[in-house]
C-alpha atoms as a PDB file:
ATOM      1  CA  UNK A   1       0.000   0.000   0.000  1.00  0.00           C
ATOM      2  CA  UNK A   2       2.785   2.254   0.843  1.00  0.00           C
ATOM      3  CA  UNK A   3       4.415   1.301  -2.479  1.00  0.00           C
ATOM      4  CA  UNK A   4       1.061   2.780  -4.228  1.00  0.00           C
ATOM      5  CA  UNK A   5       0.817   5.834  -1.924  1.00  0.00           C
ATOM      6  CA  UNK A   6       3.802   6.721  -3.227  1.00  0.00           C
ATOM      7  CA  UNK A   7       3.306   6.300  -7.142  1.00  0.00           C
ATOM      8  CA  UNK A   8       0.383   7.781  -6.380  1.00  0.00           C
ATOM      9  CA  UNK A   9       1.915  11.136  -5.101  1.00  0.00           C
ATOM     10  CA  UNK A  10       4.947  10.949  -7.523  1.00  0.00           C
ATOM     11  CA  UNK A  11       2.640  10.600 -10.369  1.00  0.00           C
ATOM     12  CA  UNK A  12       4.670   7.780 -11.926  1.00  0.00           C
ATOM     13  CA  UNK A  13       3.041   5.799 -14.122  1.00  0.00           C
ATOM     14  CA  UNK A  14       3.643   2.151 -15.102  1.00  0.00           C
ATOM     15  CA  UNK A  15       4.575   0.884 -18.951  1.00  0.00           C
ATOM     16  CA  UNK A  16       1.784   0.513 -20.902  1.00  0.00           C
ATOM     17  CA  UNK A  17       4.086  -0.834 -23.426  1.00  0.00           C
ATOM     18  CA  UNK A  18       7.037  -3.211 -23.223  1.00  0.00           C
ATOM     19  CA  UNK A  19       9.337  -4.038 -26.005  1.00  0.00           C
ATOM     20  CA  UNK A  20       9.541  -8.185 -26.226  1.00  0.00           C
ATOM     21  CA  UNK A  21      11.800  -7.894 -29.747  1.00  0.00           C
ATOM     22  CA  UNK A  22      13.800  -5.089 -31.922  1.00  0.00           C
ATOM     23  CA  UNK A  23      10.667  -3.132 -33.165  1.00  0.00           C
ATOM     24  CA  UNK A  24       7.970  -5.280 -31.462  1.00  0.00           C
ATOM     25  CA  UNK A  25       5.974  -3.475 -28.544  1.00  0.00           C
ATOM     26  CA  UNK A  26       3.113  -5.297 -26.712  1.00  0.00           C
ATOM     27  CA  UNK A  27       0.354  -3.393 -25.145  1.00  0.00           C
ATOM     28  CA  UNK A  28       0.548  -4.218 -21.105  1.00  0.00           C
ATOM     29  CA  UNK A  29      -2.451  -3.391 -18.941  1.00  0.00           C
ATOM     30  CA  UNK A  30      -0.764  -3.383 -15.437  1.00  0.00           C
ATOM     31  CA  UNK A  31      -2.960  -2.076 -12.455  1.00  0.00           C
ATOM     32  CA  UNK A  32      -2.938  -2.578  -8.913  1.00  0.00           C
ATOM     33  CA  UNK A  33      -1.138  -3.776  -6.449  1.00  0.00           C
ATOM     34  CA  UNK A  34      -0.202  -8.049  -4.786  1.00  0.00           C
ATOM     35  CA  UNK A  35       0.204 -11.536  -6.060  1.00  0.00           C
ATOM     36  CA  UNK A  36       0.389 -11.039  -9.811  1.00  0.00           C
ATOM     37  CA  UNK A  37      -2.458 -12.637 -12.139  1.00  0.00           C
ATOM     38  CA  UNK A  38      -0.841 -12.528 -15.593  1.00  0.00           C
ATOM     39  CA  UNK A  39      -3.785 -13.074 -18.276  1.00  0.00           C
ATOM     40  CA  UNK A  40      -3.758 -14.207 -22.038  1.00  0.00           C
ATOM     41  CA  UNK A  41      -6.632 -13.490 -24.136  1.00  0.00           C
ATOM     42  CA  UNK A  42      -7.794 -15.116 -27.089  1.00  0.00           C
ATOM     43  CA  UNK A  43      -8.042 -14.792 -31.106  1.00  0.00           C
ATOM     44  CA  UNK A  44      -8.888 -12.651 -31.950  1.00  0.00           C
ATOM     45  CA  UNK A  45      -9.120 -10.314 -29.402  1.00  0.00           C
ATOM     46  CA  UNK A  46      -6.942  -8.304 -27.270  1.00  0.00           C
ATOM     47  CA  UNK A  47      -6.131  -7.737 -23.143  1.00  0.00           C
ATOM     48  CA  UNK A  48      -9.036  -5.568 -23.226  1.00  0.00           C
ATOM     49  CA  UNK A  49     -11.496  -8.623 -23.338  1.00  0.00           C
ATOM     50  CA  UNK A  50     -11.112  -8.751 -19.643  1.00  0.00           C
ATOM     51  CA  UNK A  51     -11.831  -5.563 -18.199  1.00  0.00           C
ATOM     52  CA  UNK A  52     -14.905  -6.568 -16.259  1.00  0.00           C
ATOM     53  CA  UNK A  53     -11.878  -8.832 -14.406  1.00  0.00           C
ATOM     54  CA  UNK A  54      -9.080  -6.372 -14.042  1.00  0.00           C
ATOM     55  CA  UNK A  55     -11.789  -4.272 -11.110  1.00  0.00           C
ATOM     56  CA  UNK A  56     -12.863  -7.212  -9.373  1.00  0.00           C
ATOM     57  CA  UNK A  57      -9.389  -8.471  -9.068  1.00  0.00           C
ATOM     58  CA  UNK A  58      -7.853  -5.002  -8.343  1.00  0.00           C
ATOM     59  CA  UNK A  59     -10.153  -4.672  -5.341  1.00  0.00           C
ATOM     60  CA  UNK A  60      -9.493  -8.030  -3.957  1.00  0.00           C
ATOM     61  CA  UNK A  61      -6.125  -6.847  -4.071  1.00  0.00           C
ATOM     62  CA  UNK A  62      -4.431  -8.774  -7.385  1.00  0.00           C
ATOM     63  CA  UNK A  63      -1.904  -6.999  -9.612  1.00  0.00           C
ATOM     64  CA  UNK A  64      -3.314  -7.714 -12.953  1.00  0.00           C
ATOM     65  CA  UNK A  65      -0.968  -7.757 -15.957  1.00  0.00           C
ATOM     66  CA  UNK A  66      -2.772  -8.233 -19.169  1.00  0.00           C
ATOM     67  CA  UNK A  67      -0.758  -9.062 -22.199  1.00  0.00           C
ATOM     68  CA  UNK A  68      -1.880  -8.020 -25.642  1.00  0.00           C
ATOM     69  CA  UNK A  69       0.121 -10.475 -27.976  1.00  0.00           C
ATOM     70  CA  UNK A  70       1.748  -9.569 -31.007  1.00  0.00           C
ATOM     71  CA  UNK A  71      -0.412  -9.216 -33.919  1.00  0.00           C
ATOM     72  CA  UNK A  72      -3.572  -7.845 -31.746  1.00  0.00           C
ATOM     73  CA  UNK A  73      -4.920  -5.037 -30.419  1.00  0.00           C
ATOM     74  CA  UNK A  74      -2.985  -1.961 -29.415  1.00  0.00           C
ATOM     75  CA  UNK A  75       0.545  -4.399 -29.827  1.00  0.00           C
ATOM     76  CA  UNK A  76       2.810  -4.043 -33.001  1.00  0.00           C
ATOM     77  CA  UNK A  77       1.980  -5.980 -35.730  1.00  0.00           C
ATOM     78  CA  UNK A  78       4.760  -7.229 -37.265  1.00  0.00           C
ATOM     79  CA  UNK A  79       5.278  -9.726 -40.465  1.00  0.00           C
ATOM     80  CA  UNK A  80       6.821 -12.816 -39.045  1.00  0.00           C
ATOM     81  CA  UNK A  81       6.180 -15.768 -37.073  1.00  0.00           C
ATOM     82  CA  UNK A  82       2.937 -15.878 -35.025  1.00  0.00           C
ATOM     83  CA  UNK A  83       3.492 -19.766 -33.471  1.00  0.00           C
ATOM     84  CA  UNK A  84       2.641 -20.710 -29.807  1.00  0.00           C
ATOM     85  CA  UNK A  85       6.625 -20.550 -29.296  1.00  0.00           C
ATOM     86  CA  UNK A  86       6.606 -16.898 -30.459  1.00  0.00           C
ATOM     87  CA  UNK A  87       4.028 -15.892 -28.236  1.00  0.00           C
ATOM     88  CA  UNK A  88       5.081 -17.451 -25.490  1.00  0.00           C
ATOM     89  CA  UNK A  89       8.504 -16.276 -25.957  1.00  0.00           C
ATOM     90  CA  UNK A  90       6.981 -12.366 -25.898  1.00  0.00           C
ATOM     91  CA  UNK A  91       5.459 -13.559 -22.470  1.00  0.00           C
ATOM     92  CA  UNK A  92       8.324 -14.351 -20.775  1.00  0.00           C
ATOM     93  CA  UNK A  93      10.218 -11.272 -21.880  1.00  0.00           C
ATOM     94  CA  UNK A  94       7.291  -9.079 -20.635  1.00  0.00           C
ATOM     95  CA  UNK A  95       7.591 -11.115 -16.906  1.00  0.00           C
ATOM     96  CA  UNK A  96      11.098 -10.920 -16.836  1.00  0.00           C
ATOM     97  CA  UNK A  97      10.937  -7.073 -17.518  1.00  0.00           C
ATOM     98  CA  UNK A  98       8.274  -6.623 -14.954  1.00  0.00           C
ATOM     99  CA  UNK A  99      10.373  -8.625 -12.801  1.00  0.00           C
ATOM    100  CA  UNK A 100       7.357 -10.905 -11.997  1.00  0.00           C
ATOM    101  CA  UNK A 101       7.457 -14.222  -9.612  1.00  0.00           C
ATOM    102  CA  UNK A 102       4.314 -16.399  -8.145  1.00  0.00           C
ATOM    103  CA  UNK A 103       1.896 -15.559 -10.776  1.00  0.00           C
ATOM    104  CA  UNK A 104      -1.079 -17.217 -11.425  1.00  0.00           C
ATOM    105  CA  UNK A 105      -1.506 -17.309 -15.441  1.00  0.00           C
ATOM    106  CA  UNK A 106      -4.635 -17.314 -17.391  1.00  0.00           C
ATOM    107  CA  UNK A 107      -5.614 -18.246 -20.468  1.00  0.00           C
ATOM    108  CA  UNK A 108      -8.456 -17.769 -22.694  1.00  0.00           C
ATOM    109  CA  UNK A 109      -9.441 -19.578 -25.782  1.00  0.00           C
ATOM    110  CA  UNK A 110      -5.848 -19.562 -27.786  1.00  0.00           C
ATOM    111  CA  UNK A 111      -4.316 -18.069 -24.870  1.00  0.00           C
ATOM    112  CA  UNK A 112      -4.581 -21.169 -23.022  1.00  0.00           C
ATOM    113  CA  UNK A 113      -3.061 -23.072 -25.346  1.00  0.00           C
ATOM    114  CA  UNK A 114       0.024 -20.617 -25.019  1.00  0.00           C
ATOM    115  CA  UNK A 115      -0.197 -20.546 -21.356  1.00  0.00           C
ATOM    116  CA  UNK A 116      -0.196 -24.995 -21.848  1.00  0.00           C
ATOM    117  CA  UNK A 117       3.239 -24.189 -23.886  1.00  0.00           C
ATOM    118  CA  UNK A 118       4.253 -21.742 -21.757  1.00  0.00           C
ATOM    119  CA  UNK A 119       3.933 -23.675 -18.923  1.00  0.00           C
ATOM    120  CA  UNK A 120       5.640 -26.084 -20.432  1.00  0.00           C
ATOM    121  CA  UNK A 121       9.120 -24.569 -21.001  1.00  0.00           C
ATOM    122  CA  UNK A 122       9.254 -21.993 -18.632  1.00  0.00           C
ATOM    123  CA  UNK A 123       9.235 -24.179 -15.794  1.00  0.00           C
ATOM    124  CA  UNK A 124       7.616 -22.511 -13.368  1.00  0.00           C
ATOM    125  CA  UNK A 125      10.199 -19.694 -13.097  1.00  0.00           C
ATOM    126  CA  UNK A 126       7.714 -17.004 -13.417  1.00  0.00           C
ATOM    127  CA  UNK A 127       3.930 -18.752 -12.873  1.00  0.00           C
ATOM    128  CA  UNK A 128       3.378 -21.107  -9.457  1.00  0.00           C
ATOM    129  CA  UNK A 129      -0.675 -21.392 -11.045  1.00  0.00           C
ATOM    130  CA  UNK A 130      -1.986 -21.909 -14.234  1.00  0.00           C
ATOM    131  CA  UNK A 131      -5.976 -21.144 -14.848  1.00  0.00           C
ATOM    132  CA  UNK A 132      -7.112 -22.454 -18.782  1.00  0.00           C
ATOM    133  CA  UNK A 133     -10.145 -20.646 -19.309  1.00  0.00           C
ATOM    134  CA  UNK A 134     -12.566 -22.329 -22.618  1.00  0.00           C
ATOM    135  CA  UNK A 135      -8.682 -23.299 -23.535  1.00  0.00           C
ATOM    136  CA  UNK A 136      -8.431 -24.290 -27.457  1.00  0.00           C
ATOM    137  CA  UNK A 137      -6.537 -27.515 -26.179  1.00  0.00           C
ATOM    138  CA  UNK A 138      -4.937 -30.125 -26.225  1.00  0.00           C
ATOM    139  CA  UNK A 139      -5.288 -29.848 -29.424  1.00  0.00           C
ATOM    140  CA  UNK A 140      -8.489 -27.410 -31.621  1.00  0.00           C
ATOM    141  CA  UNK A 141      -8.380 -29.929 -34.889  1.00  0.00           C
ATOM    142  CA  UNK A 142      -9.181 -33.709 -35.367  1.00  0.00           C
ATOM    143  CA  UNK A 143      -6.435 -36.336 -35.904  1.00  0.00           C
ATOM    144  CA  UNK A 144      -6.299 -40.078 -36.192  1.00  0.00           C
ATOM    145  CA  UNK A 145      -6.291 -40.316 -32.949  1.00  0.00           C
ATOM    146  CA  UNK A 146      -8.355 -37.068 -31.367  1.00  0.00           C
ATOM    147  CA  UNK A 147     -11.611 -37.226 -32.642  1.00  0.00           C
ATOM    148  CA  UNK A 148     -12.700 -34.233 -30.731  1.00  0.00           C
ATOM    149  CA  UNK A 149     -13.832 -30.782 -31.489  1.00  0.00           C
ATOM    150  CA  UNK A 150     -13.206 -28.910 -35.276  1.00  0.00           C
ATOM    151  CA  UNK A 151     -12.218 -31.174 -38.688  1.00  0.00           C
ATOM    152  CA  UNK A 152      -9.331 -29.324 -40.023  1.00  0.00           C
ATOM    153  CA  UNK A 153     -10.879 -28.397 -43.516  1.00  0.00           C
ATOM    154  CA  UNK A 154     -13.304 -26.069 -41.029  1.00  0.00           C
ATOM    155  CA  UNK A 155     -10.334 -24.214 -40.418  1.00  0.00           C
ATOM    156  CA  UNK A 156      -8.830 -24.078 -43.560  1.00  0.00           C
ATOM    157  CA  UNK A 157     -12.705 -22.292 -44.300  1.00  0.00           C
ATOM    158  CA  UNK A 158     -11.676 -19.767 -41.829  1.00  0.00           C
ATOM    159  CA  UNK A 159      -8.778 -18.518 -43.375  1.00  0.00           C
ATOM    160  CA  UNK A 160     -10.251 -18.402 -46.698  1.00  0.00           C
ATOM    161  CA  UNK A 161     -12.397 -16.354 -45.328  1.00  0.00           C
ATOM    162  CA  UNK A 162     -10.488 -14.006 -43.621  1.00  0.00           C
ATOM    163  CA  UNK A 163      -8.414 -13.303 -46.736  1.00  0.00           C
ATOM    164  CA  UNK A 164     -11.722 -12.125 -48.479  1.00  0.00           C
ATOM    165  CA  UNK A 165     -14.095 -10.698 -46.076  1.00  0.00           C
ATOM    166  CA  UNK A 166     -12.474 -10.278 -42.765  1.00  0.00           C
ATOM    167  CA  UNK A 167     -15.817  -8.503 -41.466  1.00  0.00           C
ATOM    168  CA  UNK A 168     -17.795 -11.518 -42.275  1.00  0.00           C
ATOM    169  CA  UNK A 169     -15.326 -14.278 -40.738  1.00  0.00           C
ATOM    170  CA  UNK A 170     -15.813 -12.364 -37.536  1.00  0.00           C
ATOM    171  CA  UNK A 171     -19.155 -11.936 -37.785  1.00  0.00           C
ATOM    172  CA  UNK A 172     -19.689 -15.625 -38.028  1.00  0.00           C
ATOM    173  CA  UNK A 173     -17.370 -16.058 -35.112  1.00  0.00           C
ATOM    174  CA  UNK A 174     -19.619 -14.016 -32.600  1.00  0.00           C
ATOM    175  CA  UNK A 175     -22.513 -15.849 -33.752  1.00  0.00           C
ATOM    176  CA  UNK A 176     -21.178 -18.676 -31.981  1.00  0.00           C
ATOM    177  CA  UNK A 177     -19.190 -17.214 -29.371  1.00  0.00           C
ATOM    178  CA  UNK A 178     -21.833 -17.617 -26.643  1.00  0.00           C
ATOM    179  CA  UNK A 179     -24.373 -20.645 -25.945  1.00  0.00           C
ATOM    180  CA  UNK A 180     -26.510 -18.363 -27.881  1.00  0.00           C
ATOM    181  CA  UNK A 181     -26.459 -15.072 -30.273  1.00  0.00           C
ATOM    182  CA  UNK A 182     -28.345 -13.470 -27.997  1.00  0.00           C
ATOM    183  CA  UNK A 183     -26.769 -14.715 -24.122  1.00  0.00           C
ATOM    184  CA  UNK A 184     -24.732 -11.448 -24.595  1.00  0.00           C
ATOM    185  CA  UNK A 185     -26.154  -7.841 -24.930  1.00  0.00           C
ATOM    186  CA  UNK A 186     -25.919  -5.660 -28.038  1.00  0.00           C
ATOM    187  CA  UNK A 187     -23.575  -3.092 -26.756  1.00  0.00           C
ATOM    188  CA  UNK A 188     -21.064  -5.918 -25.486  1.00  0.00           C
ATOM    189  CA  UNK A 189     -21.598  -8.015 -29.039  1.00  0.00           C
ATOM    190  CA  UNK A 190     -20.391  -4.306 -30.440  1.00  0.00           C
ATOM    191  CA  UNK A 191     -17.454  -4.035 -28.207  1.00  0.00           C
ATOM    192  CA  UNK A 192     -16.104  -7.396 -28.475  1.00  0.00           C
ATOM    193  CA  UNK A 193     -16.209  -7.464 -33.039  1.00  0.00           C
ATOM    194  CA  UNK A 194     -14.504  -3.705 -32.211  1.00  0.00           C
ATOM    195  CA  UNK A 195     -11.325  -5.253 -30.481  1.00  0.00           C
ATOM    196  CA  UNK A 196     -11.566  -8.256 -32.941  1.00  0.00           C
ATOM    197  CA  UNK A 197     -11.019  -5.860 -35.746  1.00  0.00           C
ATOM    198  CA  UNK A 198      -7.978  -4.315 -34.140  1.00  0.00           C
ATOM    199  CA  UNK A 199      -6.261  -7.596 -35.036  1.00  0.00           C
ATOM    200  CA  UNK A 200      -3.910  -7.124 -38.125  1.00  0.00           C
ATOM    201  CA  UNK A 201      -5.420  -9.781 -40.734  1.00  0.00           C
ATOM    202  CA  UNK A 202      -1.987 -11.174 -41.061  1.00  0.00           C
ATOM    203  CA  UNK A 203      -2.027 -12.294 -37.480  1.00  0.00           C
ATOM    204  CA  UNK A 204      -5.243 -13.470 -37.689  1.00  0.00           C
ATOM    205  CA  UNK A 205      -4.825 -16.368 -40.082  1.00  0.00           C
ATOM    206  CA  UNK A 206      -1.027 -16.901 -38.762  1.00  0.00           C
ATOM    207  CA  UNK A 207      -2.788 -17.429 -35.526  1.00  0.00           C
ATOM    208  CA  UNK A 208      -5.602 -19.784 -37.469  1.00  0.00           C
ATOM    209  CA  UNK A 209      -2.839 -22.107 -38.624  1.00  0.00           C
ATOM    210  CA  UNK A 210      -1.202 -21.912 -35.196  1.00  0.00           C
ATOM    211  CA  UNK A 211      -4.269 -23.016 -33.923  1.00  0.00           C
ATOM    212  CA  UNK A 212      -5.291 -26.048 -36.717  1.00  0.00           C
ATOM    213  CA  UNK A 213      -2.058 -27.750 -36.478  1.00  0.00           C
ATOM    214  CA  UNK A 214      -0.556 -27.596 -33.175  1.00  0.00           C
ATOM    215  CA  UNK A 215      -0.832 -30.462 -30.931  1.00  0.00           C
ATOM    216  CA  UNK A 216       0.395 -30.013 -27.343  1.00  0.00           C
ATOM    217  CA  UNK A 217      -0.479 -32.916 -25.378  1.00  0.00           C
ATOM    218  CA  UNK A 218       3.222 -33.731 -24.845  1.00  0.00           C
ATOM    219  CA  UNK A 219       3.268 -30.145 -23.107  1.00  0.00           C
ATOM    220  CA  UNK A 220       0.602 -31.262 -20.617  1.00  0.00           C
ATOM    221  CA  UNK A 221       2.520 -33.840 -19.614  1.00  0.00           C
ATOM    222  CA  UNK A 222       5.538 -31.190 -18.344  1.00  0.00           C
ATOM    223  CA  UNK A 223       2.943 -29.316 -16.000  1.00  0.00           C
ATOM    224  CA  UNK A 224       3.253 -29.517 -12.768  1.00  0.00           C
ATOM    225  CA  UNK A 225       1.304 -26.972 -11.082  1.00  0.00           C
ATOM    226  CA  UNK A 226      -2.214 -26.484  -9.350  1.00  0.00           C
ATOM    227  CA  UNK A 227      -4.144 -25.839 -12.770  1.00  0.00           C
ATOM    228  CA  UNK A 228      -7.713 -24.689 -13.174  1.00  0.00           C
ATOM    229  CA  UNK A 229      -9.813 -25.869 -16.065  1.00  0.00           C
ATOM    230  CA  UNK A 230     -13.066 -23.432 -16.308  1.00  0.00           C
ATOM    231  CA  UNK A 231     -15.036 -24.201 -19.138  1.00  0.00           C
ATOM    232  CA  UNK A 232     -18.586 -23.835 -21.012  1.00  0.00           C
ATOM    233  CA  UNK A 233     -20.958 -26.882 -21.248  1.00  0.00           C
ATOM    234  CA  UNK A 234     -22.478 -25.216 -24.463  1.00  0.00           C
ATOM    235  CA  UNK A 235     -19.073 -24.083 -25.911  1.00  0.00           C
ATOM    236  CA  UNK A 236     -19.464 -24.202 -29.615  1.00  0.00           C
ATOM    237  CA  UNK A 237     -15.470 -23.378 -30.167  1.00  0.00           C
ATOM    238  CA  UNK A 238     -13.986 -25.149 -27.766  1.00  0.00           C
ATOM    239  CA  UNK A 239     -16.357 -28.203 -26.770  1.00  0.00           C
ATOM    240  CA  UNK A 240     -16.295 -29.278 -23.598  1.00  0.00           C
ATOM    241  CA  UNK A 241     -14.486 -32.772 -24.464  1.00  0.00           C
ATOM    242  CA  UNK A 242     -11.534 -30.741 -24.453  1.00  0.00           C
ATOM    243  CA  UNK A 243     -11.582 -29.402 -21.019  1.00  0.00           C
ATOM    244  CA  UNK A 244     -11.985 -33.417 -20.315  1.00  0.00           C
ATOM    245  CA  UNK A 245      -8.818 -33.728 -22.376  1.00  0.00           C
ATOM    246  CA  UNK A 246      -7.101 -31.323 -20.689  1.00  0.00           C
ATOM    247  CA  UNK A 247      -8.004 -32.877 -17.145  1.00  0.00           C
ATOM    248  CA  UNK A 248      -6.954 -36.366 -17.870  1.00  0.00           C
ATOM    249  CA  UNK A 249      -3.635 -34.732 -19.436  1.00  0.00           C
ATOM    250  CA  UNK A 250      -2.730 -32.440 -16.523  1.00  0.00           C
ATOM    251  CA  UNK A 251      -2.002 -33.568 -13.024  1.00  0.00           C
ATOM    252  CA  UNK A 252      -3.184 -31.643 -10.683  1.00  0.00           C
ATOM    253  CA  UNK A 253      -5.791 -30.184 -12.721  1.00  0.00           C
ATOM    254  CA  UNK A 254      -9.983 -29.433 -11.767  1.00  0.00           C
ATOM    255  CA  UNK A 255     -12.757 -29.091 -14.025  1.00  0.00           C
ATOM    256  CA  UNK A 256     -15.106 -25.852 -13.238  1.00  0.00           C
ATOM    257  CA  UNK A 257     -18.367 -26.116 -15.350  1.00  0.00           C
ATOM    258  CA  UNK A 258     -19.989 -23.447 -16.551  1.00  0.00           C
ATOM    259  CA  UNK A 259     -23.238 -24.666 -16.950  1.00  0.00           C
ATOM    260  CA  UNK A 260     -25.166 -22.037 -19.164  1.00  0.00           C
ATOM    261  CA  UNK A 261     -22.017 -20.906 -21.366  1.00  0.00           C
ATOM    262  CA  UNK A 262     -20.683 -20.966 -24.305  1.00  0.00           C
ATOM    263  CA  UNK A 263     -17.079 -19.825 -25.035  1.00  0.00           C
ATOM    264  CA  UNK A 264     -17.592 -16.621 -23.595  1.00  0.00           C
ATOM    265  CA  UNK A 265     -18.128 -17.827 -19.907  1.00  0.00           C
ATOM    266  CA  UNK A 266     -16.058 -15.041 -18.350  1.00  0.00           C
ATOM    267  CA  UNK A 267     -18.799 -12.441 -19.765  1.00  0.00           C
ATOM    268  CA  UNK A 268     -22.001 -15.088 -19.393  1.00  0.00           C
ATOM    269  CA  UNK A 269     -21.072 -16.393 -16.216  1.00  0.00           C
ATOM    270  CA  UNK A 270     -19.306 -13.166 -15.167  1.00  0.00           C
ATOM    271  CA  UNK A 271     -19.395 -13.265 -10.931  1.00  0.00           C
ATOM    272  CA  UNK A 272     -18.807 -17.055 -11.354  1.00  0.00           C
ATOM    273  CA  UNK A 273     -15.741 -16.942 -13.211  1.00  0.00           C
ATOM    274  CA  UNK A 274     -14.440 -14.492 -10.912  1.00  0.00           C
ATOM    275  CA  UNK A 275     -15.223 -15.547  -7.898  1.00  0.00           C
ATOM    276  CA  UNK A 276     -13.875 -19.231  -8.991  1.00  0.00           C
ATOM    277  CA  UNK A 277     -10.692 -17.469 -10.386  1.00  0.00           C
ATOM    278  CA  UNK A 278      -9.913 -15.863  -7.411  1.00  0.00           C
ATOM    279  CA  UNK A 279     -10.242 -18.452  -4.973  1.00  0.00           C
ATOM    280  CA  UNK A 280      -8.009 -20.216  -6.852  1.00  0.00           C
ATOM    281  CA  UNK A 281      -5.922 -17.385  -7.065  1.00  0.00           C
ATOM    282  CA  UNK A 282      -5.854 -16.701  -2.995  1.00  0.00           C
ATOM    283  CA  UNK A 283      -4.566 -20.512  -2.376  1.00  0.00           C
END
């Protein structure tokens, strides 16, 4: 408290942008003060998608750093690479700069699958929790030998589509980001396709392909710490086999069921998914 009586009086401000690269700034929401919840959003969105998180967790007395990842929102969008190893490469510079320890990570949609691979390599150096929120894992496409979830030539659809009507690609998305078109309010359906079209269209397909053909269920198997599975029953982009997935995968993993939502449980479900966050966050 001191600490923020002080910035407070001084006037100093904290980044709202950290370089991770040469010429690659991510946008960094970073607001008030004790144990550190560090929080991935998904595609294609931005940090902003959890605002009505960042005040309840600010006054239960959480820092919250929200990362914007390359590509998205208010970050740089640069041509390049736009794997899970990228992004969670940019993560771990932005913790090391912020000089971060015993976070709980979160992450949404995509951004759990880059928390799983962060998780997986960073070895708990930065992150004692891990919280995988409608996570687009173990893996978002069908194989041999995961019959779960989206066919990969529905993917490949995606992209088509983004290269030749962006608008519409997202358009269909919201459609089916909630049990149904209508679970969330006008003015929030209008808010959310306004941060997806901050995403560079680049980043958005890189991110597609990221998402069709990566497979992390060896990554699972390197996590060792308390993890948090919150997920929709009625989740038409992630399905909730995955979250079953990602519970037999993990060790010391829970399932939290949302009952009545879709992907977008943390605005459906809103006091649920905070409350349950922050309990787990408090242990």
């Amino acid at each position: 408290m001191e600490k923020l009586t002080e910035n407070l009086i001084s006037g100093k401000a904290r980044a709202e942008y950290i370089e991770v690269k040469p010429n690659v700034r991510l946008h960094i929401t970073d607001a008030g003060e004790g144990r550190p919840v560090v929080m991935i959003h998904g595609w294609p969105l931005s940090d902003e998608m959890y605002e009505y998180q960042y005040n309840t967790l600010i006054k239960n007395n959480f820092r919250v750093i929200g990362i914007t990842l390359r590509g998205f929102g208010k970050s740089d969008k640069p041509y390049g690479a736009y794997d899970y190893d990228v992004h969670a490469s940019d993560i771990k510079e932005v913790l090391c700069k912020l000089d971060v320890k015993n976070a709980v990570l979160v992450g949404f949609s995509m951004g759990g699958s880059i928390a799983i691979r962060y998780v997986s390599v960073d070895d708990g150096a930065h992150v004692s929790r891990l919280v995988l929120a409608g996570a687009a894992a173990p893996i978002w496409t069908q194989r041999d030998d995961f019959k779960y979830n989206l066919p990969k030539s529905a993917v490949d659809e995606l992209i088509a589509l983004n290269d030749k009507d962006r608008p519409q690609l997202l358009a269909n998305f919201g459609k089916i980001f909630s049990a149904t078109e209508n679970s969330l309010n006008e003015g929030i359906r209008n808010w959310l396709n306004g941060i997806n079209l901050s995403a560079s269209s680049y980043a958005t397909a890189q991110c597609l392909i990221a998402l069709r053909d990566t497979d992390l269920r060896s990554d699972m198997k390197k996590i060792n710490i308390p993890t948090l599975i919150m997920h929709g029953k009625k989740d038409k982009i992630c399905s909730f086999e995955l979250a079953e997935q990602m519970n037999a995968g993990i060790k010391n993993s829970h399932i939290v069921v949302f009952e009545n939502s879709g992907h977008s449980m943390f605005l459906e479900e809103t006091d649920k998914f905070n409350s349950e966050l922050i309990k787990f966050a408090k242990k």
